[in-house]
N, C-alpha and C. Protein backbone atom coordinates (compact mmCIF):
# COMPACT_ATOMS: atom_id res chain seq x y z
N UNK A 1 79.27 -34.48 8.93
CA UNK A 1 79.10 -34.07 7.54
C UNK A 1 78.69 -32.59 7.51
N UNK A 2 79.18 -32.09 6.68
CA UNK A 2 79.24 -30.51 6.19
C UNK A 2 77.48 -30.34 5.77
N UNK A 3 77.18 -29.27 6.25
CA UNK A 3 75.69 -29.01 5.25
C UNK A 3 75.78 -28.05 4.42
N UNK A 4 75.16 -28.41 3.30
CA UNK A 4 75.49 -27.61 2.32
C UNK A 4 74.41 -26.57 1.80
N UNK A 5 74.98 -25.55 1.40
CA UNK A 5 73.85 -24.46 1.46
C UNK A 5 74.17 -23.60 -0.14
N UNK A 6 73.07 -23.61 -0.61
CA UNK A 6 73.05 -22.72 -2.28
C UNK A 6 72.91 -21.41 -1.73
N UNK A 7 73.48 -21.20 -2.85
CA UNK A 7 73.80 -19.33 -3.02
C UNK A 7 73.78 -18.96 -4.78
N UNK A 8 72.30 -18.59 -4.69
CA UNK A 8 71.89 -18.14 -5.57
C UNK A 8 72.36 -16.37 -6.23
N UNK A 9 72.94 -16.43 -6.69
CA UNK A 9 73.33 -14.76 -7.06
C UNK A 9 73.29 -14.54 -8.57
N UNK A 10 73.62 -13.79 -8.85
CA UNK A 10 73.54 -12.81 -10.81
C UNK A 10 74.28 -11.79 -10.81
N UNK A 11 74.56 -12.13 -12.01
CA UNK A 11 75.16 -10.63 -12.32
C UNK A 11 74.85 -9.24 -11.86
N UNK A 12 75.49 -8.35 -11.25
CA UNK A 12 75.44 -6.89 -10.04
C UNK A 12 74.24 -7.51 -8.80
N UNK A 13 74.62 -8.78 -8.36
CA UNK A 13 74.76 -8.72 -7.17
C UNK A 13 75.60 -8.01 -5.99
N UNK A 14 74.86 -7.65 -4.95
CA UNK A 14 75.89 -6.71 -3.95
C UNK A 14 77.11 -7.18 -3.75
N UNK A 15 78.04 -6.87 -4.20
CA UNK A 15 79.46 -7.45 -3.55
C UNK A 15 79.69 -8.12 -2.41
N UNK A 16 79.48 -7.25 -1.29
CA UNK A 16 79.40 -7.71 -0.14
C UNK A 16 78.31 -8.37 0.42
N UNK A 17 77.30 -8.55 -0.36
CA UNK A 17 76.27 -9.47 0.04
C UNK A 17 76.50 -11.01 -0.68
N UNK A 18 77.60 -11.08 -1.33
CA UNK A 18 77.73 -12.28 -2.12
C UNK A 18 79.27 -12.54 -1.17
N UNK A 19 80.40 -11.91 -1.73
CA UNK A 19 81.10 -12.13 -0.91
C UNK A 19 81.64 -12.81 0.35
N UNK A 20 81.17 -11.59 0.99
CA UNK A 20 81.57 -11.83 2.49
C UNK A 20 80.82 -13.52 3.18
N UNK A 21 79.37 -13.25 2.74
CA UNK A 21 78.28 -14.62 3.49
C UNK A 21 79.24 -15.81 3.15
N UNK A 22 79.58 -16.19 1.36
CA UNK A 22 80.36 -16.63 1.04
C UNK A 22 81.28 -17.46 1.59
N UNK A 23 82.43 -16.31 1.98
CA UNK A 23 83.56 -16.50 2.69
C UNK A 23 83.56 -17.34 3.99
N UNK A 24 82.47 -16.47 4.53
CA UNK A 24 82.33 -16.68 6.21
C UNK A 24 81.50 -18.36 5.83
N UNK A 25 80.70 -18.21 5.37
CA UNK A 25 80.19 -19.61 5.67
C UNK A 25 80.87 -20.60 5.43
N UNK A 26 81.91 -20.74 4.72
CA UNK A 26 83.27 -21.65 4.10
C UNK A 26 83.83 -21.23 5.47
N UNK A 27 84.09 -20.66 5.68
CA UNK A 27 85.15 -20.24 6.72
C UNK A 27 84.48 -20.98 8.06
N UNK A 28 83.13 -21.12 8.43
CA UNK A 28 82.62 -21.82 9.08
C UNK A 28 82.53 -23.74 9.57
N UNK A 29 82.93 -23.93 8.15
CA UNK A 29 82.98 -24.85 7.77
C UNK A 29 82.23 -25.70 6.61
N UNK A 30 80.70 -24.50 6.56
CA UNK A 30 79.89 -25.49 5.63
C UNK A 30 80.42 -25.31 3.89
N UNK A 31 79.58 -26.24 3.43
CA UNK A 31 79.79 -26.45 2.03
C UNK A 31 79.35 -25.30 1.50
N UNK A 32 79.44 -24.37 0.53
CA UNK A 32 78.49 -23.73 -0.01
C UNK A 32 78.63 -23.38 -2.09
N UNK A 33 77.56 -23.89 -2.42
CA UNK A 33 77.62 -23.65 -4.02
C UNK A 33 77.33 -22.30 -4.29
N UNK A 34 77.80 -21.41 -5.15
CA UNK A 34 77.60 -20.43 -5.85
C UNK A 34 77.20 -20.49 -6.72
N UNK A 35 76.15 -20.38 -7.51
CA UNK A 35 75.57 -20.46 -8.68
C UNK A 35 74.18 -18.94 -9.51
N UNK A 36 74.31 -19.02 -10.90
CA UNK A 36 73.79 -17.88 -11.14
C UNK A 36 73.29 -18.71 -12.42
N UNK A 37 72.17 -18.66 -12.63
CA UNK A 37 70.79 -19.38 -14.31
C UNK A 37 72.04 -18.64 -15.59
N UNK A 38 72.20 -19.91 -16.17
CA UNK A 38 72.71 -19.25 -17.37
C UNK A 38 74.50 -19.71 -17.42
N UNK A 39 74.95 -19.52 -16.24
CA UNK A 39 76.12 -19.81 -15.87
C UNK A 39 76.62 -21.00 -15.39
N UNK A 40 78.16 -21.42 -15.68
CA UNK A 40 78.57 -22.13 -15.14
C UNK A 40 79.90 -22.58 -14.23
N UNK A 41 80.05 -23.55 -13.33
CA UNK A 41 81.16 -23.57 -12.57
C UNK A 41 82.32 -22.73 -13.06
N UNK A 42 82.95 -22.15 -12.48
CA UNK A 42 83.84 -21.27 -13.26
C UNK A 42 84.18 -19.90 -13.47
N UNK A 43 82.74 -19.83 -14.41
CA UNK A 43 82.48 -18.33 -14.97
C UNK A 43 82.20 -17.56 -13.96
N UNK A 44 82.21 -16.22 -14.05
CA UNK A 44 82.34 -15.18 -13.10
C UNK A 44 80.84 -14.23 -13.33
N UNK A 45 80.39 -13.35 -12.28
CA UNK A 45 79.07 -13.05 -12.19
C UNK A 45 79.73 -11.29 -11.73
N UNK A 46 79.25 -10.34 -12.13
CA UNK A 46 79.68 -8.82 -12.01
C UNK A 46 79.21 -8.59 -10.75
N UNK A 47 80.06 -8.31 -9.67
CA UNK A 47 79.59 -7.60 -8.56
C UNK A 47 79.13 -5.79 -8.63
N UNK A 48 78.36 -5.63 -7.93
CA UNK A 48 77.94 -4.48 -7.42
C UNK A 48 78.47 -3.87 -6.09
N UNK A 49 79.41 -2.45 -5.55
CA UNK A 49 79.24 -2.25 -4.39
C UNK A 49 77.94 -0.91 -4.37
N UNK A 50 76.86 -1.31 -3.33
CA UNK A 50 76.50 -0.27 -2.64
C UNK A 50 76.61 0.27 -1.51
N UNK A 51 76.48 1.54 -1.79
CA UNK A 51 77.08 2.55 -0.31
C UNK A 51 76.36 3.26 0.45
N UNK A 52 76.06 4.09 1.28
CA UNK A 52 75.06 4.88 2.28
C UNK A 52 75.71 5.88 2.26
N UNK A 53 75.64 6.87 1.26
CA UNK A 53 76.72 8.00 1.38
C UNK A 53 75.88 9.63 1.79
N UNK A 54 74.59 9.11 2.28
CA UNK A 54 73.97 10.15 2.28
C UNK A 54 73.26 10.89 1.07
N UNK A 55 72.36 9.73 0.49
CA UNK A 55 72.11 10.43 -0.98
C UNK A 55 70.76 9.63 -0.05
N UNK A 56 69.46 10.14 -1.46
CA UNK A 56 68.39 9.69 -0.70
C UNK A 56 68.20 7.95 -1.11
N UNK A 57 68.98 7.18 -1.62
CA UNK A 57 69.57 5.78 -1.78
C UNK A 57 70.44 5.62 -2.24
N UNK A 58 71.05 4.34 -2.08
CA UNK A 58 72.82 4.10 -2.62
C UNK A 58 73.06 4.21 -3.32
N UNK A 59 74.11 4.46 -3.39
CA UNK A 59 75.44 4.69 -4.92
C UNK A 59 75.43 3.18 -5.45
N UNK A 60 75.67 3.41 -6.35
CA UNK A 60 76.35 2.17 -6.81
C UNK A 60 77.40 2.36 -7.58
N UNK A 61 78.95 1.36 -7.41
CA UNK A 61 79.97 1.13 -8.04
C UNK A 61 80.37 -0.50 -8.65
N UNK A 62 81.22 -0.43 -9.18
CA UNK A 62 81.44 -1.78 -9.84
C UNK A 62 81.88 -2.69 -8.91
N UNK A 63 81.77 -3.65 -8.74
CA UNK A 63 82.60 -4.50 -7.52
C UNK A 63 83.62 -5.43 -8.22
N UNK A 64 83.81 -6.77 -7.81
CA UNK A 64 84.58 -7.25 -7.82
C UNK A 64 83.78 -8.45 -9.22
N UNK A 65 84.95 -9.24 -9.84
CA UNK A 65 84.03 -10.24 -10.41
C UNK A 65 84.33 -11.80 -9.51
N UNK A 66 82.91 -12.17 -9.05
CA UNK A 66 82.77 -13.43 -8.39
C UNK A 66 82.85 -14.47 -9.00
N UNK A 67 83.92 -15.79 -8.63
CA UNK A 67 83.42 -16.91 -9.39
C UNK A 67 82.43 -17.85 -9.06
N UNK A 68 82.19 -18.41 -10.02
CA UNK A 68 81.12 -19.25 -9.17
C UNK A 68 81.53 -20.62 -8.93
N UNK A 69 81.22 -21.63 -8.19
CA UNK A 69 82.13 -22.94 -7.88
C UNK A 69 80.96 -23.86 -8.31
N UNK A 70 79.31 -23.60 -8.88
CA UNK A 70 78.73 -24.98 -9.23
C UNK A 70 78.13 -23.92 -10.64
N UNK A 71 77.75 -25.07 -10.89
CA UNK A 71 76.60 -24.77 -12.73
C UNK A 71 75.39 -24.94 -12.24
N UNK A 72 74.52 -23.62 -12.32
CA UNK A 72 73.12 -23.66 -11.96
C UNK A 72 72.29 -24.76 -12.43
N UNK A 73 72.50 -25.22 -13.62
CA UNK A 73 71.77 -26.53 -14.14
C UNK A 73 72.13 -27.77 -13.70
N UNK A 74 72.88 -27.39 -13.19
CA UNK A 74 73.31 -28.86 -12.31
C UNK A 74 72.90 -29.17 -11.20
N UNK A 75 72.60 -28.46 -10.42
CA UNK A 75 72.38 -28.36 -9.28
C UNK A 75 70.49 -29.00 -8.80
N UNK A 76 70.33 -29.66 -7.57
CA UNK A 76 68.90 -29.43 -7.44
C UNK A 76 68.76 -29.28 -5.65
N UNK A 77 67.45 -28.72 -5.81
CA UNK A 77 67.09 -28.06 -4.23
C UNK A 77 67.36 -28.60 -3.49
N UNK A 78 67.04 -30.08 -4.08
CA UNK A 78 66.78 -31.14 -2.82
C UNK A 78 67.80 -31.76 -1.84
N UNK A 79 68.97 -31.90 -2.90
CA UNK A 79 70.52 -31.46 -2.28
C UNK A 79 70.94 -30.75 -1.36
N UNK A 80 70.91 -29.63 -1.10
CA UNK A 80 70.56 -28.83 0.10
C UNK A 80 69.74 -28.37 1.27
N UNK A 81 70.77 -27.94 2.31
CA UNK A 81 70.36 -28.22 3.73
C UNK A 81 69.84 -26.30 3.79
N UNK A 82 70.57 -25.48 2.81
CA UNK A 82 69.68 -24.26 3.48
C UNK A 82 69.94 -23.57 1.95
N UNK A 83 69.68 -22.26 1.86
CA UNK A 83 69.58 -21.45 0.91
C UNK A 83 69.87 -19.79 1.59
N UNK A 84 70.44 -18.99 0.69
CA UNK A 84 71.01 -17.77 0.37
C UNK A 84 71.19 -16.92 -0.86
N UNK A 85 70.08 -16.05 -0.61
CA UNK A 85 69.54 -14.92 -1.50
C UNK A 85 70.73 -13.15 -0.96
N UNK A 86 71.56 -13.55 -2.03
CA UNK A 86 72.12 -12.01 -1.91
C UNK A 86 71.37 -10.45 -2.41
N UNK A 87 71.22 -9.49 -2.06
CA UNK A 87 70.99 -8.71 -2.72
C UNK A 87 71.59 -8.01 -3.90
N UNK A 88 71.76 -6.54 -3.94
CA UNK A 88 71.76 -6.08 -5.57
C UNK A 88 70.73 -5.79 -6.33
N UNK A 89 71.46 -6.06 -7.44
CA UNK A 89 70.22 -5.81 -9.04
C UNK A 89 69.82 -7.34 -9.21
N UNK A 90 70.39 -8.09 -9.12
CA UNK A 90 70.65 -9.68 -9.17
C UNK A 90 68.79 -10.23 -9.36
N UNK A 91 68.31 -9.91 -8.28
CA UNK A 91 67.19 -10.20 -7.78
C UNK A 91 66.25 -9.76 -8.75
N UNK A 92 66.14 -8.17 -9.19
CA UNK A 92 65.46 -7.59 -10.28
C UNK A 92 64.79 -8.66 -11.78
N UNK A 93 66.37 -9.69 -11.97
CA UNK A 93 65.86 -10.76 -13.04
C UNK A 93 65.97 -12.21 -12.55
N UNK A 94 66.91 -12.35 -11.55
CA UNK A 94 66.31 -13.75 -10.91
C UNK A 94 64.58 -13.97 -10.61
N UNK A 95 64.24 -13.16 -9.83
CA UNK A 95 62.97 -13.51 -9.57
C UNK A 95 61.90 -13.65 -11.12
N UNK A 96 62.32 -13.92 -12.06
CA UNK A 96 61.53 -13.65 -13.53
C UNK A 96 62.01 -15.13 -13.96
N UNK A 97 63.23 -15.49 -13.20
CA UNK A 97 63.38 -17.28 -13.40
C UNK A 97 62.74 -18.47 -13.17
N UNK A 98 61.75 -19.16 -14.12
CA UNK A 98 61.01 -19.70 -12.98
C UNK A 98 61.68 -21.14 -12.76
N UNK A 99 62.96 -21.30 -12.64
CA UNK A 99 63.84 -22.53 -11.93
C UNK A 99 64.54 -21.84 -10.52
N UNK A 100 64.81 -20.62 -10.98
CA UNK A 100 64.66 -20.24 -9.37
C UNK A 100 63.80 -19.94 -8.59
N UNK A 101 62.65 -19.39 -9.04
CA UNK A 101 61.49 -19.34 -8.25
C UNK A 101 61.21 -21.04 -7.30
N UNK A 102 61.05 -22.18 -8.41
CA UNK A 102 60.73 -23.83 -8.14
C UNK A 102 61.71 -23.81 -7.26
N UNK A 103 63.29 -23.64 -6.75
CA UNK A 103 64.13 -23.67 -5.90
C UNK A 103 63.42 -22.81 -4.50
N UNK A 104 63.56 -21.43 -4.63
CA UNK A 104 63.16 -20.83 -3.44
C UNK A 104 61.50 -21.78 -2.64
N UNK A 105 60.89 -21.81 -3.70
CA UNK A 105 59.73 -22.68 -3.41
C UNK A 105 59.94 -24.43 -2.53
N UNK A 106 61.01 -25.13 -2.94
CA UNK A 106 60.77 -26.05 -2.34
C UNK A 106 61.83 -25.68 -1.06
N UNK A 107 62.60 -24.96 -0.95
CA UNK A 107 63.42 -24.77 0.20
C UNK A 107 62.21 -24.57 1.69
N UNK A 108 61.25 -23.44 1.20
CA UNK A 108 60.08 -23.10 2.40
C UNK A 108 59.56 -24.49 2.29
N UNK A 109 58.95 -25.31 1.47
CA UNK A 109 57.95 -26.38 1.21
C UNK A 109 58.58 -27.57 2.51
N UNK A 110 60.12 -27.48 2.32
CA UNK A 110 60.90 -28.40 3.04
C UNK A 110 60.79 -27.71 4.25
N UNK A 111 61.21 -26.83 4.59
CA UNK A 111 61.16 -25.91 5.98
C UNK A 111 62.51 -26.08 6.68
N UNK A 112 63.63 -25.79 5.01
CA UNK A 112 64.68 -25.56 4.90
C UNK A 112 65.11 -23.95 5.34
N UNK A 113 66.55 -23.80 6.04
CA UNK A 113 66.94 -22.43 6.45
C UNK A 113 67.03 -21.60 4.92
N UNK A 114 66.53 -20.30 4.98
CA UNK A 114 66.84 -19.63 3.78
C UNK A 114 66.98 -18.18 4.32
N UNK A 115 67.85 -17.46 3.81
CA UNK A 115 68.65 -16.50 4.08
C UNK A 115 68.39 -15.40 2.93
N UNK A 116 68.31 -13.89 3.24
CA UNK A 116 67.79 -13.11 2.20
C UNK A 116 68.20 -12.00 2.87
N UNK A 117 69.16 -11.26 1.92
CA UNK A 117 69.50 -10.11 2.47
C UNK A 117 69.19 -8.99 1.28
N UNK A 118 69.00 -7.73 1.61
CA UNK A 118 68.39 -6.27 1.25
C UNK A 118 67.09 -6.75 -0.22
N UNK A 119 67.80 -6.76 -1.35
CA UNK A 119 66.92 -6.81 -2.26
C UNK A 119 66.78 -8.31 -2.39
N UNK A 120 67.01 -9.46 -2.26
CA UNK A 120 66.77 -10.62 -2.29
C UNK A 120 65.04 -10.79 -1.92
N UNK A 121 64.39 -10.23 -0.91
CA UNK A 121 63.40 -9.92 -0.54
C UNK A 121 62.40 -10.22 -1.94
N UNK A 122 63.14 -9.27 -2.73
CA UNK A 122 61.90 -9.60 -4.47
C UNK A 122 62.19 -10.97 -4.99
N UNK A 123 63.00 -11.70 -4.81
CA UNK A 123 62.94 -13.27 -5.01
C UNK A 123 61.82 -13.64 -4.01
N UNK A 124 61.96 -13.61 -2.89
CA UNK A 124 61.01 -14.13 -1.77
C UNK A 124 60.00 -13.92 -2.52
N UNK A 125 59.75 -13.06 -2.88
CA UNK A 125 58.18 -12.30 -3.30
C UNK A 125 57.69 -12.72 -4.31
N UNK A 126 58.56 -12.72 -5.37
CA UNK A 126 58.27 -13.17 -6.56
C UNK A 126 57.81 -14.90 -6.70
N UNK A 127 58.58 -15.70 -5.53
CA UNK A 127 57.93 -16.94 -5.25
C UNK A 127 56.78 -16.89 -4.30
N UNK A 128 55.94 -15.56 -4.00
CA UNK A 128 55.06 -16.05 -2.79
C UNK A 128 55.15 -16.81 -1.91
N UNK A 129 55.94 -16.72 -1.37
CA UNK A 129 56.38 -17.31 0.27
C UNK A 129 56.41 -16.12 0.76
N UNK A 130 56.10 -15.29 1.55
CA UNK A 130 55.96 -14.22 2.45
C UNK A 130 54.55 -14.53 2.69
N UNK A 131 53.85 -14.84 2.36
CA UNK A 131 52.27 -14.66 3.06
C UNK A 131 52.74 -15.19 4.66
N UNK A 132 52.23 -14.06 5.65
CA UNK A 132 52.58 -14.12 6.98
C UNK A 132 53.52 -14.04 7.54
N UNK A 133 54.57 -14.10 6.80
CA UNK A 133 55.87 -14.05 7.56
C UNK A 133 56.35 -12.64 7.74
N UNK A 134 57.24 -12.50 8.60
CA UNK A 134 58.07 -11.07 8.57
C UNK A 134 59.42 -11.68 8.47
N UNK A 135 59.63 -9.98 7.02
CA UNK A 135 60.84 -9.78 6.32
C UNK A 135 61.05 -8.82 6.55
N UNK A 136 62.90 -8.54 6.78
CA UNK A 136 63.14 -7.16 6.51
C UNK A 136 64.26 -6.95 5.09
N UNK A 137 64.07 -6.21 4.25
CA UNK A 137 64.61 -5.66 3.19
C UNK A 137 65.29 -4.69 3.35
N UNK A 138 65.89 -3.84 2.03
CA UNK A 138 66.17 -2.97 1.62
C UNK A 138 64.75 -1.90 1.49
N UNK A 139 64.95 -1.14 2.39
CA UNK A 139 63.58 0.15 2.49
C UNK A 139 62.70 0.12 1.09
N UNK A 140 63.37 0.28 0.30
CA UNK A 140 62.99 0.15 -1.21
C UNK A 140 61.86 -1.06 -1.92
N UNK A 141 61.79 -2.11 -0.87
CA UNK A 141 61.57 -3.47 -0.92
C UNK A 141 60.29 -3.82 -0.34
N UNK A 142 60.01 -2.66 0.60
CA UNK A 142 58.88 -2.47 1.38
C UNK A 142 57.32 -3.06 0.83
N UNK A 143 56.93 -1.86 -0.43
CA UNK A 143 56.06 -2.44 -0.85
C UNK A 143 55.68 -3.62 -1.41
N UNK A 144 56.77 -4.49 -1.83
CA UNK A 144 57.24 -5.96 -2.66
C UNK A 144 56.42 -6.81 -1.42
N UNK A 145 57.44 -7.10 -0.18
CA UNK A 145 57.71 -7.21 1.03
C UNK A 145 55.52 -7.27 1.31
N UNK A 146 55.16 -6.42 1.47
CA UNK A 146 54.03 -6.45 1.90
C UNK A 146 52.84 -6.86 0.46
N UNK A 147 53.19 -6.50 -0.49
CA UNK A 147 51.86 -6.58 -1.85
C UNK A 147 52.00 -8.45 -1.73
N UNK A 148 52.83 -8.87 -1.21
CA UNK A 148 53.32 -10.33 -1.65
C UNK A 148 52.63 -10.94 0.41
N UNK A 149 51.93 -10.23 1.12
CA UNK A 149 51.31 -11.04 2.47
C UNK A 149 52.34 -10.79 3.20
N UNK A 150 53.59 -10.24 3.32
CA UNK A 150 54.60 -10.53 4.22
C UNK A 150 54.28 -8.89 5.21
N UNK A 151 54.90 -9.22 6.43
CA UNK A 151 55.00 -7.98 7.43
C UNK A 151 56.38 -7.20 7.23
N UNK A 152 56.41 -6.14 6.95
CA UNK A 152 58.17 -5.86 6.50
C UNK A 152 58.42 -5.35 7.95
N UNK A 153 59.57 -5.88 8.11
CA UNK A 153 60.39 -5.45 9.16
C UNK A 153 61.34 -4.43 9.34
N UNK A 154 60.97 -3.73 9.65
CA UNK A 154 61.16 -2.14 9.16
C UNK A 154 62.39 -1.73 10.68
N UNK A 155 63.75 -2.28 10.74
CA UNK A 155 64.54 -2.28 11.68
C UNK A 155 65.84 -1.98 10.91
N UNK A 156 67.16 -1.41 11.62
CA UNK A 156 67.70 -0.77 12.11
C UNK A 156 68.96 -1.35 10.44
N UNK A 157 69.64 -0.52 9.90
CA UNK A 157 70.48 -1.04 8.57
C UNK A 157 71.21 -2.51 9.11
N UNK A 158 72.04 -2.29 10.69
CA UNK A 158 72.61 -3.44 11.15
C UNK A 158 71.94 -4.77 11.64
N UNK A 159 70.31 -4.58 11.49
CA UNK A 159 69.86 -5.53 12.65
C UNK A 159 69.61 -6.65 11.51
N UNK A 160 68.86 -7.59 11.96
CA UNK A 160 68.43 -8.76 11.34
C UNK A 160 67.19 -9.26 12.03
N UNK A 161 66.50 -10.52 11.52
CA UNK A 161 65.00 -10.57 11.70
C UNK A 161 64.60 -12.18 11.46
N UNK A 162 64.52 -13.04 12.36
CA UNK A 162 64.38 -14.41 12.01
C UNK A 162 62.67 -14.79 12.26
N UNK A 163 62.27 -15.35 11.27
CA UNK A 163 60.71 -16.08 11.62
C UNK A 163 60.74 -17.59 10.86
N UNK A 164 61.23 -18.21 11.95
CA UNK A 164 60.87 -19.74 11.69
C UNK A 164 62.27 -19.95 10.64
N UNK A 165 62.35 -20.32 9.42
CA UNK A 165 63.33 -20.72 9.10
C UNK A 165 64.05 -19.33 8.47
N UNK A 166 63.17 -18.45 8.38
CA UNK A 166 63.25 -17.41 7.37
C UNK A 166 64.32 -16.66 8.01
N UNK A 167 65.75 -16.13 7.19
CA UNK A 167 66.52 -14.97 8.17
C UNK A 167 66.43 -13.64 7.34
N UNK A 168 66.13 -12.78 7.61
CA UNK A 168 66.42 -11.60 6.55
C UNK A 168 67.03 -10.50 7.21
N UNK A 169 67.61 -9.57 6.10
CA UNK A 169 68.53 -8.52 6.65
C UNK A 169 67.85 -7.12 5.87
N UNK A 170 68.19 -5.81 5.71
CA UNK A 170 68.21 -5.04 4.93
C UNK A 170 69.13 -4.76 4.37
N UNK A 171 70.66 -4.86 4.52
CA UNK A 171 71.56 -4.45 3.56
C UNK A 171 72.50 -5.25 4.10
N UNK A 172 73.94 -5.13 3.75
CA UNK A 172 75.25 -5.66 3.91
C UNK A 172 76.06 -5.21 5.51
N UNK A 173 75.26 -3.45 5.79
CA UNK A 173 75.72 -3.44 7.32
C UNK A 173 75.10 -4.75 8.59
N UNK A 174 74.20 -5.44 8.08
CA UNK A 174 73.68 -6.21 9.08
C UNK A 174 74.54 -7.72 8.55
N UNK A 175 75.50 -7.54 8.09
CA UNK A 175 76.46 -9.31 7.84
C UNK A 175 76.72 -10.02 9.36
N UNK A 176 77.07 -9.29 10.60
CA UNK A 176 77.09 -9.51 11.89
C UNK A 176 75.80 -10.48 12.36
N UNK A 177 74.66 -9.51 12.77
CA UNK A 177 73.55 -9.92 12.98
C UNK A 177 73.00 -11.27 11.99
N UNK A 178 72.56 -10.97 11.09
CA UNK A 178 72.21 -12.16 10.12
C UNK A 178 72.70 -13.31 10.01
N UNK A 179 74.04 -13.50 10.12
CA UNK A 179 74.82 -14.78 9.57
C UNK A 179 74.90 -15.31 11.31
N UNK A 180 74.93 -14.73 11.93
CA UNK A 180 75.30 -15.34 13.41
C UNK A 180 73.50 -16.15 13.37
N UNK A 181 72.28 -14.81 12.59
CA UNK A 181 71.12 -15.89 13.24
C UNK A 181 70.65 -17.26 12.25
N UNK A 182 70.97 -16.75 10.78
CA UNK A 182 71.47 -18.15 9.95
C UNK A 182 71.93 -18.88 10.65
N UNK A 183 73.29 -19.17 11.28
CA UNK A 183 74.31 -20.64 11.77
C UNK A 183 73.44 -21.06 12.98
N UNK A 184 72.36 -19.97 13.71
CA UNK A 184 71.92 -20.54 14.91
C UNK A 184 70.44 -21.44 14.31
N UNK A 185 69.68 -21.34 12.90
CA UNK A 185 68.72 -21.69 12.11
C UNK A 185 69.07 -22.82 11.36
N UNK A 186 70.58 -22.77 11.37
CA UNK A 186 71.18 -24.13 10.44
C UNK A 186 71.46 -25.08 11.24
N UNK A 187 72.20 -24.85 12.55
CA UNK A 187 72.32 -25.45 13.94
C UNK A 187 71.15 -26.48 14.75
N UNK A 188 70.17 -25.44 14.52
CA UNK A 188 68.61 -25.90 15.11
C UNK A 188 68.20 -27.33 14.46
């Protein structure tokens, strides 16, 4: 049996942080729901691309529009075997949800795999689950990352960072690293 894993995203989520994980984890084999508060199976969520173009933080352009394959109200935690926090702007008003907050919350409670890449980090935070753990974010994320108990993991744009179930990335260059230590956290 397939395990199935939520993927929480919003509108100007990172493109490639919604995307690609997406793809690859289907492509892997597992199940995975897409879902965004407000929305339903179907409807589409505004991607964001950000870039490293040498500014003192990313550009941002329009991305692609994502569909989503479940209805956030439909859905419950308990159903799932792991969880996936994309970055973006996404995060900025997810974390102000408190049905996603109760989600991110029982995923740690279970000591379910959960996955968080660049700005996703302020969901983590915003549910207080970081006390003790180390995360790595989007540089930007730092102080979130630590005001919220967590150790920020302050490593390399490509690398990635696993503690216990927790996987985190800082941006979309680390899709390599991260998703290989996700499948080895979902595996376990």
């Amino acid at each position: 049996m397939s395990k199935k894993i939520l993927m929480i995203a919003g509108d100007f989520a990172e493109d490639y942080e919604t995307m690609v994980p997406f793809q690859t984890l289907l492509a892997c084999g597992y199940t995975v729901h897409a879902v965004c508060p407000g929305k339903k199976a179907g409807q589409t969520i505004a991607t964001a691309i950000h870039d490293f173009e040498g500014d003192q933080t990313y550009t941002e352009k329009r991305g692609h529009n994502f569909a989503l394959n479940a209805t956030f109200a439909e859905i419950k935690a308990s159903d799932y075997d792991a969880l996936v926090i994309p970055g973006g702007r996404a995060p900025e008003y997810l974390r102000l949800n408190a049905e996603v907050i109760a989600a991110v919350k029982h995923f740690f409670d279970a000591n379910k795999p959960v996955a968080a890449v660049c700005h996703g980090a302020q969901v983590l935070a915003a549910a207080r689950v970081l006390e003790g753990r180390t995360c790595s974010a989007y540089p930007a994320c730092r102080p979130e990352v630590e005001l919220a108990g967590g150790t920020y993991a302050d490593i390399a744009i490509d690398a990635a960072v696993t503690d216990g179930n927790l996987v985190t990335a800082p941006a979309w260059p680390a899709h390599p690293a991260w998703l290989k230590q996700f499948m080895a956290v979902l595996s376990a």
